[in-house]
Protein backbone atom coordinates (compact mmCIF):
# COMPACT_ATOMS: atom_id res chain seq x y z
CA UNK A 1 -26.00 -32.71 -23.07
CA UNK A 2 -25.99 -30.15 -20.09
CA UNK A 3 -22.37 -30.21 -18.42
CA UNK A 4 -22.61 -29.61 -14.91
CA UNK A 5 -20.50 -27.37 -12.74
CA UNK A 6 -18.25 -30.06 -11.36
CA UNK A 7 -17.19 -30.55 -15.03
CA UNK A 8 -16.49 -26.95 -16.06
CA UNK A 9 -12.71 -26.17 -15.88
CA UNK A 10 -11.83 -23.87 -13.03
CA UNK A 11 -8.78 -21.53 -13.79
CA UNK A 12 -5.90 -21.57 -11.66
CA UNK A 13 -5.50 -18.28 -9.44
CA UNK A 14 -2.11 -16.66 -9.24
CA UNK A 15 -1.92 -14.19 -6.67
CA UNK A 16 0.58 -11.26 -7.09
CA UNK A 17 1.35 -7.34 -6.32
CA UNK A 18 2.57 -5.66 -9.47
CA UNK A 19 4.07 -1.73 -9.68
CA UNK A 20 2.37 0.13 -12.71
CA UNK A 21 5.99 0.56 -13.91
CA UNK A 22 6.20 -2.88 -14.76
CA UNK A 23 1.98 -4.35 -15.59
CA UNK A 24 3.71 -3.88 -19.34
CA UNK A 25 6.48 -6.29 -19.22
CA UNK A 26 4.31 -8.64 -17.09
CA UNK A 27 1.16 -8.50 -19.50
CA UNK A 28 3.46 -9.61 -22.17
CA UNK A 29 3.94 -13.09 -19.25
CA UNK A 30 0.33 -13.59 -18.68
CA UNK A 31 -0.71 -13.34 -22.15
CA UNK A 32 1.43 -16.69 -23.14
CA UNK A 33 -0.93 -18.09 -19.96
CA UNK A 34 -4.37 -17.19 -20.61
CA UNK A 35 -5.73 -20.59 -19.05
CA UNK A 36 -4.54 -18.57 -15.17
CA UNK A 37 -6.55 -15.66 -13.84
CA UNK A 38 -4.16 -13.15 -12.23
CA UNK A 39 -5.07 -11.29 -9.14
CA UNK A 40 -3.20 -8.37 -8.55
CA UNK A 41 -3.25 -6.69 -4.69
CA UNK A 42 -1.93 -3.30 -5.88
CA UNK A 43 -5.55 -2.97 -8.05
CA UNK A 44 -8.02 -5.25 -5.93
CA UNK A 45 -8.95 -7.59 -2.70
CA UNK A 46 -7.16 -10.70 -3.35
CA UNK A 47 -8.52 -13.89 -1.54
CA UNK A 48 -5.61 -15.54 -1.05
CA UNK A 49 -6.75 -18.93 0.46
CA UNK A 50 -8.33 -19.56 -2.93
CA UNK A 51 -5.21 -19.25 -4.80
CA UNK A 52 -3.53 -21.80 -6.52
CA UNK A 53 -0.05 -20.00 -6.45
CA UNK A 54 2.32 -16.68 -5.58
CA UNK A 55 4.23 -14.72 -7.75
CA UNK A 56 6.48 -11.54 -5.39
CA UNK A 57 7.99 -9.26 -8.58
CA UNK A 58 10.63 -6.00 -7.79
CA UNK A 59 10.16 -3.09 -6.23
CA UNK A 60 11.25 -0.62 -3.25
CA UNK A 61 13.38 -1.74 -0.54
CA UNK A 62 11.86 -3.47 2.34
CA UNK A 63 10.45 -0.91 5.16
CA UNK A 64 12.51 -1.72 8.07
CA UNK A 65 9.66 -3.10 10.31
CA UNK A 66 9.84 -6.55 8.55
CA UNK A 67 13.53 -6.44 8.49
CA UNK A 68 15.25 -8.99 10.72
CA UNK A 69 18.45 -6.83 11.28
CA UNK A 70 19.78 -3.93 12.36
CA UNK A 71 19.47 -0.87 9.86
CA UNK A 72 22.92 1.03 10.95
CA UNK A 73 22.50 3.30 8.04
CA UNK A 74 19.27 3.80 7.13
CA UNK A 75 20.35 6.12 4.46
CA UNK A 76 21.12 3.68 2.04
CA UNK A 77 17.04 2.46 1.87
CA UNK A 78 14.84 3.79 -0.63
CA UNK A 79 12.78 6.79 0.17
CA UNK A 80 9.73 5.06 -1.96
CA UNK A 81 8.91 2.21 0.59
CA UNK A 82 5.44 0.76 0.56
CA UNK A 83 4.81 -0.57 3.99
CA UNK A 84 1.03 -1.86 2.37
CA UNK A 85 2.51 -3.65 -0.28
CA UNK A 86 5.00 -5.34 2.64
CA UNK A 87 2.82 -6.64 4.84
CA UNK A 88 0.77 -8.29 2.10
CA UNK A 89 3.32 -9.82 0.66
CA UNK A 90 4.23 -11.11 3.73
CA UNK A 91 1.03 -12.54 4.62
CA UNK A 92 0.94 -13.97 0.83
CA UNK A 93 4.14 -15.95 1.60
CA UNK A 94 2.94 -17.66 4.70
CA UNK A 95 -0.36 -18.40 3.49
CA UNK A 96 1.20 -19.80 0.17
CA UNK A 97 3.62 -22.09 2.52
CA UNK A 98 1.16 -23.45 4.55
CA UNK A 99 -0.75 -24.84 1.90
CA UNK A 100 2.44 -26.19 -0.55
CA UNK A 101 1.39 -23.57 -3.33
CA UNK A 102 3.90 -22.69 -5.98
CA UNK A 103 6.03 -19.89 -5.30
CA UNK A 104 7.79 -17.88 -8.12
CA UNK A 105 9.92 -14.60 -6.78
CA UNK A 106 11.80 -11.96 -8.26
CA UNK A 107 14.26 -9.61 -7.38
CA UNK A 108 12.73 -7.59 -4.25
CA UNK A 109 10.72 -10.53 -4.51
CA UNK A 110 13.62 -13.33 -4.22
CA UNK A 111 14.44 -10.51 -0.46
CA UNK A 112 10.78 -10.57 0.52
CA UNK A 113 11.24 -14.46 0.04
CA UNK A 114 14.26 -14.80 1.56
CA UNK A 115 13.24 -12.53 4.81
CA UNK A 116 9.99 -14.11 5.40
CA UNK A 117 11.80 -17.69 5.57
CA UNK A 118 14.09 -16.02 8.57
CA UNK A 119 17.33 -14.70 6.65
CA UNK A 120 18.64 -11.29 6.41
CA UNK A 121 20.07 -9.14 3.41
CA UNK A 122 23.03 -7.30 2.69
CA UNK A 123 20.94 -3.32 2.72
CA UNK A 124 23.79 -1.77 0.17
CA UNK A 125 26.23 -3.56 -2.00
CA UNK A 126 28.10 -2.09 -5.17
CA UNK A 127 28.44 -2.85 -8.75
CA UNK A 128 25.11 -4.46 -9.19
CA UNK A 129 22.64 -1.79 -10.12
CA UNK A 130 24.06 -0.03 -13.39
CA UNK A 131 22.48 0.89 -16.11
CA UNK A 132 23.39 -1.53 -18.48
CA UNK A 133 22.67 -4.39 -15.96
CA UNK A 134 18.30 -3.53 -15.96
CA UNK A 135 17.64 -4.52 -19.23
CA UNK A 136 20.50 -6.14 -20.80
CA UNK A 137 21.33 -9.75 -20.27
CA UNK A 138 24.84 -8.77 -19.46
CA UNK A 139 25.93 -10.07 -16.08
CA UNK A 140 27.34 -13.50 -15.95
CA UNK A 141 26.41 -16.08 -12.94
CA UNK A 142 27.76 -19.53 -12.15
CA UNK A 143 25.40 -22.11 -11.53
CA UNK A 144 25.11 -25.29 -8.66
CA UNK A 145 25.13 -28.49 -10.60
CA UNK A 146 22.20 -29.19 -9.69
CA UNK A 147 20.58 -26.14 -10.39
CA UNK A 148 17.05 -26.35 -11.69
CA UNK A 149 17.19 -23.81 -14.20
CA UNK A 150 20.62 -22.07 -15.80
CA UNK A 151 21.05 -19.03 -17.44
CA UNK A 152 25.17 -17.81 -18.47
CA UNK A 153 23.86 -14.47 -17.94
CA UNK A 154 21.17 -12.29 -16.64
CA UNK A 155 19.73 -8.94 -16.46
CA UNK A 156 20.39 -8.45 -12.66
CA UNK A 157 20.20 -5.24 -11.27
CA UNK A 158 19.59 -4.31 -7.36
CA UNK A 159 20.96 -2.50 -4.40
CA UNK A 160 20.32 -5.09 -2.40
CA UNK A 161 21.35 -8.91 -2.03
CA UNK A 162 21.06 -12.17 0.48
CA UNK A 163 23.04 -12.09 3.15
CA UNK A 164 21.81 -14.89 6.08
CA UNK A 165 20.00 -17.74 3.67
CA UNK A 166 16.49 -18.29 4.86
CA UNK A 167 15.73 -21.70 6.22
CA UNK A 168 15.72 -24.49 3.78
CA UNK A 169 16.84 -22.47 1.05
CA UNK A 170 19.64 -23.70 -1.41
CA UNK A 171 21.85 -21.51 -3.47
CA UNK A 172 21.54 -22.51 -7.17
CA UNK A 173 23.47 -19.70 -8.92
CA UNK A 174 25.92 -16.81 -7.96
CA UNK A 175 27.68 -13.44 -9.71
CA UNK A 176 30.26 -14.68 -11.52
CA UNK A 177 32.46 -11.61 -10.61
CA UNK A 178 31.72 -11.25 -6.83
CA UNK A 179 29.97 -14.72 -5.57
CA UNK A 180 26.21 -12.66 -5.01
CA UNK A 181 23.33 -14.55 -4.46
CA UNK A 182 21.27 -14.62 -7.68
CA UNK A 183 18.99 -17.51 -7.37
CA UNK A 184 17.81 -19.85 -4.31
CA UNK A 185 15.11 -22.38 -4.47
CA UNK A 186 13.19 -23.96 -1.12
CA UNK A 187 14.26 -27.64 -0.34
CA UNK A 188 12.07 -30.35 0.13
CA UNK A 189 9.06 -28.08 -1.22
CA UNK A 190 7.22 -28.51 -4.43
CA UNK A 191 8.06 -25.37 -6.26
CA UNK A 192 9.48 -22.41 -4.23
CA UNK A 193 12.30 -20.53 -6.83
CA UNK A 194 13.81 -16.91 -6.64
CA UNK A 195 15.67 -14.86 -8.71
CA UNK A 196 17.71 -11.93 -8.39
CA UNK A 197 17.18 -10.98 -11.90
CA UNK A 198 14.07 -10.09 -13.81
CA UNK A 199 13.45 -13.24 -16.55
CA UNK A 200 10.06 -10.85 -17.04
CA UNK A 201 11.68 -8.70 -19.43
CA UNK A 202 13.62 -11.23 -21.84
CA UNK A 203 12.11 -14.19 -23.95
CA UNK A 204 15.64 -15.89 -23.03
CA UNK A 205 13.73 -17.10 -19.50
CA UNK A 206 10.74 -18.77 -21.31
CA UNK A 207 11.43 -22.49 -19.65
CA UNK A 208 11.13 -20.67 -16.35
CA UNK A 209 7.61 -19.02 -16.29
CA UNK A 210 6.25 -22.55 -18.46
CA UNK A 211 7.75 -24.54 -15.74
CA UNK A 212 5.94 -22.34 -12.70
CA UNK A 213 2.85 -22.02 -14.80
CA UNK A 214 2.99 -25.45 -15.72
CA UNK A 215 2.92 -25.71 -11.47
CA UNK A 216 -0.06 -23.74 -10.98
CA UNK A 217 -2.12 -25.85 -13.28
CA UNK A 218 -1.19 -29.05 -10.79
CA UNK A 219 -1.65 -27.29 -7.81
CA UNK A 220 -5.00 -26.47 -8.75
CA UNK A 221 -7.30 -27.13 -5.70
C-alpha cells in the first residue's frame, strides 16, 4: 500500500551556529541523534520559523552592540568577535521564544541566552579559564535542589560569567569555590537550559543532550 505524505515521518529541525573548531566534538552529539536534521548558520540559510528547536554553543565574546552595559574596559573583550554570528543568534532566540521551542545553550551560548532575556554579564572575571578547566571535568559546582540536571563537576572554562539574571531565569548550579553562575534554566517555559560548561565534550553529560533531544522530537510542529 502507497503511504501518503501526511504519514511519512518529518525530522525534527534543530537550528544552531557552530565554530569549525568545535563541528568535531559536536558531530560526535548529533550522531547519537540521527532521527534530527541539524542546520547550521555558520555553513547555510537557516529557516528558522520551521525549526523545531535552538541549540547557542561557545565562542567569542559578545560584540558590544548587543551588550546591555557599559564596556569601561573594552580591553578585556576578545579581538575575534563575530558581529554576524551575534545578530543571528539573537534573532534565533526570539524567534525560538515566541513559538515555545526548546532551547539548549552553552557557554557563550548560556551569555547570548542570558543577554537576550535582558541581563548583563560580568566582561572579565578570574580563575575560570585555565587550562586544565577546557577539557577536564575538574571544577566542582553546587547545585539548587531542585535543579533539573546535576553534575559534581564540570569542564567550565570562560572569561566571562552572569552578572544581572535575565528575566525568568532561575539559578540551578554555582562554582563551588567562588558562587559563579554555571547553569540557569527559563521558568514557566517548556525547555529553556544553559550551561556554563561544555557537556559537548564528555560522555559524563549524556542525560542532558537525550533529555533536549528527547524535547525536539515533542516539539515537532
Amino acid at each position: 500500500m502507497a503511504i501518503g505524505k501526511s504519514q511519512i515521518r518529518r525530522m525534527p529541525n534543530l537550528a544552531t551556529w557552530i565554530r569549525q573548531k568545535d563541528a568535531k566534538s559536536f558531530r560526535t552529539i548529533f550522531a547519537k541523534y540521527p532521527d534530527t536534521k541539524v542546520w547550521n548558520a555558520r555553513t547555510r540559510n537557516v529557516p528558522l520559523d520551521e525549526m523545531d528547536g535552538l541549540l547557542l554553543s561557545g565562542g567569542s565574546d559578545i560584540s558590544p552592540e548587543f551588550l546591555r552595559q557599559d564596556i569601561p574596559d573594552p580591553s578585556v573583550l576578545d579581538k575575534q568577535i563575530d558581529s554576524e554570528r551575534d545578530r543571528w543568534e539573537f534573532q534565533a532566540v526570539q524567534n525560538a521564544l515566541s513559538r515555545g521551542l526548546p532551547i539548549l545553550a552553552i557557554c557563550k551560548g548560556l551569555q547570548v541566552f542570558n543577554v537576550a532575556l535582558g541581563g548583563t554579564l560580568r566582561l572579565d572575571i578570574q580563575g575560570h579559564n585555565l587550562p586544565d578547566q577546557k577539557h577536564r571535568d575538574v571544577q566542582s559546582l553546587r547545585s539548587a535542589r531542585g535543579a533539573s540536571h546535576r553534575f559534581p563537576k564540570v569542564n567550565s572554562a570562560h572569561h566571562q560569567a552572569i552578572y544581572q539574571l535575565g528575566d525568568d531565569l532561575e539559578v540551578e548550579a554555582w562554582a563551588a569555590h567562588d558562587d559563579v553562575i554555571e547553569q540557569v534554566r527559563l521558568r514557566k517555559y517548556p525547555f529553556g537550559f544553559a550551561v556554563q560548561y561544555h557537556p559537548e565534550r564528555s560522555r559524563i553529560y549524556d542525560a542532558l543532550f537525550d533529555d533536549f533531544f528527547a524535547r525536539l522530537e515533542s516539539a515537532k510542529h
